[in-house]
Protein backbone atom coordinates (compact mmCIF):
# COMPACT_ATOMS: atom_id res chain seq x y z
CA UNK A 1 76.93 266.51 141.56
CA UNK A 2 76.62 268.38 144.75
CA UNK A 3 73.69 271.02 144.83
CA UNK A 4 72.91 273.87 147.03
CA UNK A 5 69.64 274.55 147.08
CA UNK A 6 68.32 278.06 148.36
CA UNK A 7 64.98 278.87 148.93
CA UNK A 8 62.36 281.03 150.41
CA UNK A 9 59.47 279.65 152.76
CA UNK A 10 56.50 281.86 152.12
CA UNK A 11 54.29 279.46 154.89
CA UNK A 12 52.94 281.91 157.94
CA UNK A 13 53.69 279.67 160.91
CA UNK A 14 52.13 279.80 164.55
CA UNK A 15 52.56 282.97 166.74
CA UNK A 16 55.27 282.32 168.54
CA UNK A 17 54.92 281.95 172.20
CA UNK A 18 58.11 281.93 173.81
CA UNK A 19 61.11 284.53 173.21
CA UNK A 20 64.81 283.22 174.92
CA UNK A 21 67.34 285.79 174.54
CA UNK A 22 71.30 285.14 175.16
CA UNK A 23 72.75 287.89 175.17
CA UNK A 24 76.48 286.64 175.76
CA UNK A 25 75.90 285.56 172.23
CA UNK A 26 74.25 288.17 170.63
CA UNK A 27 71.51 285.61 169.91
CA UNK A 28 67.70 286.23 170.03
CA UNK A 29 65.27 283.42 169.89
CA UNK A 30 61.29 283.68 169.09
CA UNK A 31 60.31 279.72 169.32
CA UNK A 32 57.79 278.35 167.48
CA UNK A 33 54.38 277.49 169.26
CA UNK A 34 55.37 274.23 171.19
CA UNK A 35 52.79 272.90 174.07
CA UNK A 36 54.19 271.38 177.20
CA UNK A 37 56.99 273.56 176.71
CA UNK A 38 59.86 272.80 179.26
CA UNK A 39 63.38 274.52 179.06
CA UNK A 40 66.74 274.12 179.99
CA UNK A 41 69.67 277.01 179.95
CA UNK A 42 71.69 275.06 181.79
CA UNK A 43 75.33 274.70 180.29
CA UNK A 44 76.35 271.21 179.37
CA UNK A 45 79.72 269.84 178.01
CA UNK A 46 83.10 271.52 176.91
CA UNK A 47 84.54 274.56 174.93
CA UNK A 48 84.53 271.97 171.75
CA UNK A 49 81.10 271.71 171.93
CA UNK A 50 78.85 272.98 174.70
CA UNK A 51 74.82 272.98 174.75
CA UNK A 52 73.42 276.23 175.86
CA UNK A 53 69.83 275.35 175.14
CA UNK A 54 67.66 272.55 175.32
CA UNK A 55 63.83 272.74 174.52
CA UNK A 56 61.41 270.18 174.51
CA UNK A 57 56.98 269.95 173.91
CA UNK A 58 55.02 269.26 171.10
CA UNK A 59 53.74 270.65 168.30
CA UNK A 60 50.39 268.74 166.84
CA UNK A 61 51.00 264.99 167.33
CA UNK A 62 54.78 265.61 167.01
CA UNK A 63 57.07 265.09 169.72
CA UNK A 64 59.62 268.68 169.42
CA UNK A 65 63.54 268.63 170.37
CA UNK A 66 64.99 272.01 169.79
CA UNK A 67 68.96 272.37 170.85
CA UNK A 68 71.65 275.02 170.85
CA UNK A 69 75.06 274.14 170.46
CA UNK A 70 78.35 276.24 170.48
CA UNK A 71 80.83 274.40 168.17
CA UNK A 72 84.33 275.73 169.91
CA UNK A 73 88.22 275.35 169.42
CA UNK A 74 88.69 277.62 166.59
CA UNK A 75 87.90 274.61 163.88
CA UNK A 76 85.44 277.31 161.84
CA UNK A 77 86.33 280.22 159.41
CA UNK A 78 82.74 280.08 157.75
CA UNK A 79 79.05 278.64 158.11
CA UNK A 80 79.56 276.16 155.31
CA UNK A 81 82.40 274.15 157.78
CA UNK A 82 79.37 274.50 160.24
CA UNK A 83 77.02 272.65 158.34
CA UNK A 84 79.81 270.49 156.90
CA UNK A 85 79.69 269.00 160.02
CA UNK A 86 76.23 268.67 161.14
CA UNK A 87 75.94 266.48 158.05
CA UNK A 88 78.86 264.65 159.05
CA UNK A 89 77.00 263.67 162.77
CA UNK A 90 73.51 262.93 160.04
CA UNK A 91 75.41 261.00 158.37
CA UNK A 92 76.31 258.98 161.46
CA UNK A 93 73.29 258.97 163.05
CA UNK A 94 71.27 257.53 159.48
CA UNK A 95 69.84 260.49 158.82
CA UNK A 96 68.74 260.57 155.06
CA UNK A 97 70.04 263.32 152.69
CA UNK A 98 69.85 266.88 153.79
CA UNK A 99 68.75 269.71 151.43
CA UNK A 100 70.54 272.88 151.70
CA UNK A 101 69.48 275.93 152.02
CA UNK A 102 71.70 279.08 151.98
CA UNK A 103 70.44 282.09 154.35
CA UNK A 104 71.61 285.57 153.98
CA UNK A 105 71.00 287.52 156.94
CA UNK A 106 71.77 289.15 160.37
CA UNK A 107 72.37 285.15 161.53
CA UNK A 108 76.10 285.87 163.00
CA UNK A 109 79.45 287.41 162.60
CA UNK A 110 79.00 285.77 159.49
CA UNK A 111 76.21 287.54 157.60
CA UNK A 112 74.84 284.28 156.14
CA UNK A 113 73.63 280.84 157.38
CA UNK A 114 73.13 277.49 156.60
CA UNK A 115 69.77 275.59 156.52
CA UNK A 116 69.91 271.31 156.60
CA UNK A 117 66.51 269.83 155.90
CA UNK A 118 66.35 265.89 156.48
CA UNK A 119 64.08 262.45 157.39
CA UNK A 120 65.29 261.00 160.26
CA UNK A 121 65.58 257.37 159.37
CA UNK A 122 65.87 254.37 161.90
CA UNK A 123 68.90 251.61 161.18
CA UNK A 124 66.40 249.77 158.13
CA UNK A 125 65.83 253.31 156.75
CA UNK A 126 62.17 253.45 158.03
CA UNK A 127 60.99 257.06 158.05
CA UNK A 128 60.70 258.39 161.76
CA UNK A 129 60.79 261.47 161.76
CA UNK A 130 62.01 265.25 160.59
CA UNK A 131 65.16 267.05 161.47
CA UNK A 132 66.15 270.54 160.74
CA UNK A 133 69.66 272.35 161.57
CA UNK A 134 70.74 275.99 161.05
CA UNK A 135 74.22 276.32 161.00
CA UNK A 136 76.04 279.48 161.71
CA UNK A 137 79.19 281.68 162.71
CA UNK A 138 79.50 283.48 165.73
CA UNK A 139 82.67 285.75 166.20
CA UNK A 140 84.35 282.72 169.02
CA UNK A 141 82.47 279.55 167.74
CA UNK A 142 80.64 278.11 165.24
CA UNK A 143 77.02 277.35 166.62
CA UNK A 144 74.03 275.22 165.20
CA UNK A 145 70.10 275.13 166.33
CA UNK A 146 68.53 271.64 166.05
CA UNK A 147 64.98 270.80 165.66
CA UNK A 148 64.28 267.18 165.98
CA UNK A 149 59.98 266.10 165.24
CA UNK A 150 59.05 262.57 165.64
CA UNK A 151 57.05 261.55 163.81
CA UNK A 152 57.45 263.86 160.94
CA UNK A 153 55.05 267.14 161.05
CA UNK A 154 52.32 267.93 159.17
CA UNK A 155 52.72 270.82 156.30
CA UNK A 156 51.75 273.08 159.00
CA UNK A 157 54.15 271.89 161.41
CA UNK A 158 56.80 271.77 159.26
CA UNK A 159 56.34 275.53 157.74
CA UNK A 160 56.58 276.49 161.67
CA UNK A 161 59.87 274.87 162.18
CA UNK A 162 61.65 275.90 159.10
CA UNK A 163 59.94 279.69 159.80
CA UNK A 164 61.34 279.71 163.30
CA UNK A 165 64.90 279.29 161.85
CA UNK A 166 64.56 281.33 158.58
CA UNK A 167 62.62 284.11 160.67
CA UNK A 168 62.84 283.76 164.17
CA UNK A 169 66.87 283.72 165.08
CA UNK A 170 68.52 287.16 164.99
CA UNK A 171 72.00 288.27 165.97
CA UNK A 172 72.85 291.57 167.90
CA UNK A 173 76.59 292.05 167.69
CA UNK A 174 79.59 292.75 165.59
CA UNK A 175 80.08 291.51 162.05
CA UNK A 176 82.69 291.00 159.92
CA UNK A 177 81.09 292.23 156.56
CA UNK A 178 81.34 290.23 153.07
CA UNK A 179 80.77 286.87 152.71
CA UNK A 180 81.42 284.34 149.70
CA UNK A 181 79.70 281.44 148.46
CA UNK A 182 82.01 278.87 146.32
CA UNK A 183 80.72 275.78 145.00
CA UNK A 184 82.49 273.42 143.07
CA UNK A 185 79.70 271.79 141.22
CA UNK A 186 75.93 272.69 141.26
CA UNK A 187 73.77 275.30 141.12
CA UNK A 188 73.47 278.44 143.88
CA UNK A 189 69.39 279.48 144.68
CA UNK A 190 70.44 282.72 146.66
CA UNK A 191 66.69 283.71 148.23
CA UNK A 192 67.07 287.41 149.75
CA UNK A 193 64.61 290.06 151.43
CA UNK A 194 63.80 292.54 148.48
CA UNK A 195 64.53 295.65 150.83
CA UNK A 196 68.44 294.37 151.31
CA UNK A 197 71.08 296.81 150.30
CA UNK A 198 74.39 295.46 149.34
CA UNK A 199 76.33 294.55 146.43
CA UNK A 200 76.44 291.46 144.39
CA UNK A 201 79.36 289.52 142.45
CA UNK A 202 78.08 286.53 141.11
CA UNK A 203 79.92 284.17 138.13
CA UNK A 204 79.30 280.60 136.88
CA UNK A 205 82.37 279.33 135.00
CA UNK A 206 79.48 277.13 132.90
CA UNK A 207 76.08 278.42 133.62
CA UNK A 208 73.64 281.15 133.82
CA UNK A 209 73.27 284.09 136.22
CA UNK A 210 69.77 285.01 136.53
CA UNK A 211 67.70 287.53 139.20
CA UNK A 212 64.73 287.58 139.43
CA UNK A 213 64.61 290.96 141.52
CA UNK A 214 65.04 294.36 139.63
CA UNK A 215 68.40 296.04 140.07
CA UNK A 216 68.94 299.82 141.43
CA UNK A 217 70.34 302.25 139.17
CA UNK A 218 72.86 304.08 140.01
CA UNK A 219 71.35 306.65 141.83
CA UNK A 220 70.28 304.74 144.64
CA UNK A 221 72.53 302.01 144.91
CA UNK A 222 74.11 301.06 147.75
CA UNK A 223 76.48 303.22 150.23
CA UNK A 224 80.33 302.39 149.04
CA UNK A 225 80.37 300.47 153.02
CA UNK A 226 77.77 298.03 151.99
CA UNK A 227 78.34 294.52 152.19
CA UNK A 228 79.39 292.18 149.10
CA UNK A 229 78.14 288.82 148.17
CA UNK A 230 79.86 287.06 146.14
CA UNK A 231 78.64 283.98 144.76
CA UNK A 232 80.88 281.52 142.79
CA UNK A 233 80.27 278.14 141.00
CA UNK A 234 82.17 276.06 138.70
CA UNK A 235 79.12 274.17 137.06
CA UNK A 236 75.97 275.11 137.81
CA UNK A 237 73.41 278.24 137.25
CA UNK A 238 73.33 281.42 139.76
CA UNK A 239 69.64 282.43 140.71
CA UNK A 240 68.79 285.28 142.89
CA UNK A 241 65.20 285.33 144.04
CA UNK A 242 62.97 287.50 146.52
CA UNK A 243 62.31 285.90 150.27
């Protein structure tokens, strides 16, 4: 059974210290605290996939990689082929299984992004480290933001990484409205910020649909333009849950 897995991360991390802003792509960055901070803005390999960001320090004992890719060549219609794959190049570089967790949000031309959590394992499957990937649409390209800790973080350090994605990576551009969430088999945790407007169409052919966040009544819902989510599994449960 394949599960998503959405979730809200409630841990303050570090101020952050250094903002990057790109604004070809509409992308906004505020990093998390990293020492020895070096950077690179350089552009680096081909319209299939091109690095437009390269970040390296540390962050407690851990060593910190963070990378921007654009994923080119018109091969993505949604964020899910994005992360699709990222855990295809895990796979092949024996990473361990990633936990996913979907975003909604002002991430992309795509309203909604993907979050892969996962231990980076060496070739004997000895725990080396920490990996995180957010995986989104831009109007163009798919892109993805890797964070790479060896070793693996502390609590702390690991609440700043995964707050730096969830938090700290905003889009400024156009977007294409609506998005849609279909999974074949497992559950959906949608985790949204309470003072969202927008519709919702959720249905589990053989599960539950539960929110945990009170609905609006009718006078105050939202404007007829707002955008729809509509969430969609086969077998599984539907939970939608505060930020």
């Amino acid at each position: 059974m394949h599960s998503v897995l959405l979730a809200a991360w409630l841990v303050a991390a570090p101020a952050p210290v250094h903002d990057v802003e790109l604004k070809e792509l509409g992308l906004a960055l505020a990093l998390p605290a990293i020492s020895d901070l070096s950077e690179d803005l350089g552009t680096v390999g081909n319209e299939r996939e091109e690095r437009r960001g390269l970040w390296r320090g540390f962050f407690g004992s851990s060593r910190v990689r963070i990378e921007l890719l654009l994923l080119g060549g018109g091969r993505f219609d949604e964020p899910e082929e994005v992360a699709a794959f990222a855990e295809s190049a895990m796979r092949e570089d024996q990473r361990g299984a990633p936990e996913r967790t979907l975003l909604p949000g002002r991430y992309g031309w795509a309203e909604i992004a993907v979050l892969l959590d996962a231990p980076l394992q060496d070739e004997q499957q000895a725990l080396v480290g920490r990996q995180w990937i957010l995986c989104g649409l831009l109007q163009q390209s798919g892109y993805v933001i890797r964070i790479d800790c060896r070793p693996a973080p502390d609590e702390q350090g690991a609440a700043a990484m995964r707050d730096f994605l969830v938090k700290g990576v905003r889009y400024d551009g156009a977007v294409r409205g609506p998005f849609s969430v279909d999974v074949w088999s497992g559950s959906i945790r949608l985790s949204i910020d309470p003072d969202s407007v927008f519709f919702i169409d959720a249905e589990s052919s053989h599960g539950s649909v539960r929110s945990d966040l009170s609905m609006r009544s009718k006078p105050s819902a939202p404007p007829a333009d707002a955008p729809t989510v509509r969430l969609r599994t086969r077998s599984g449960s539907i939970v939608i849950e505060p930020r």
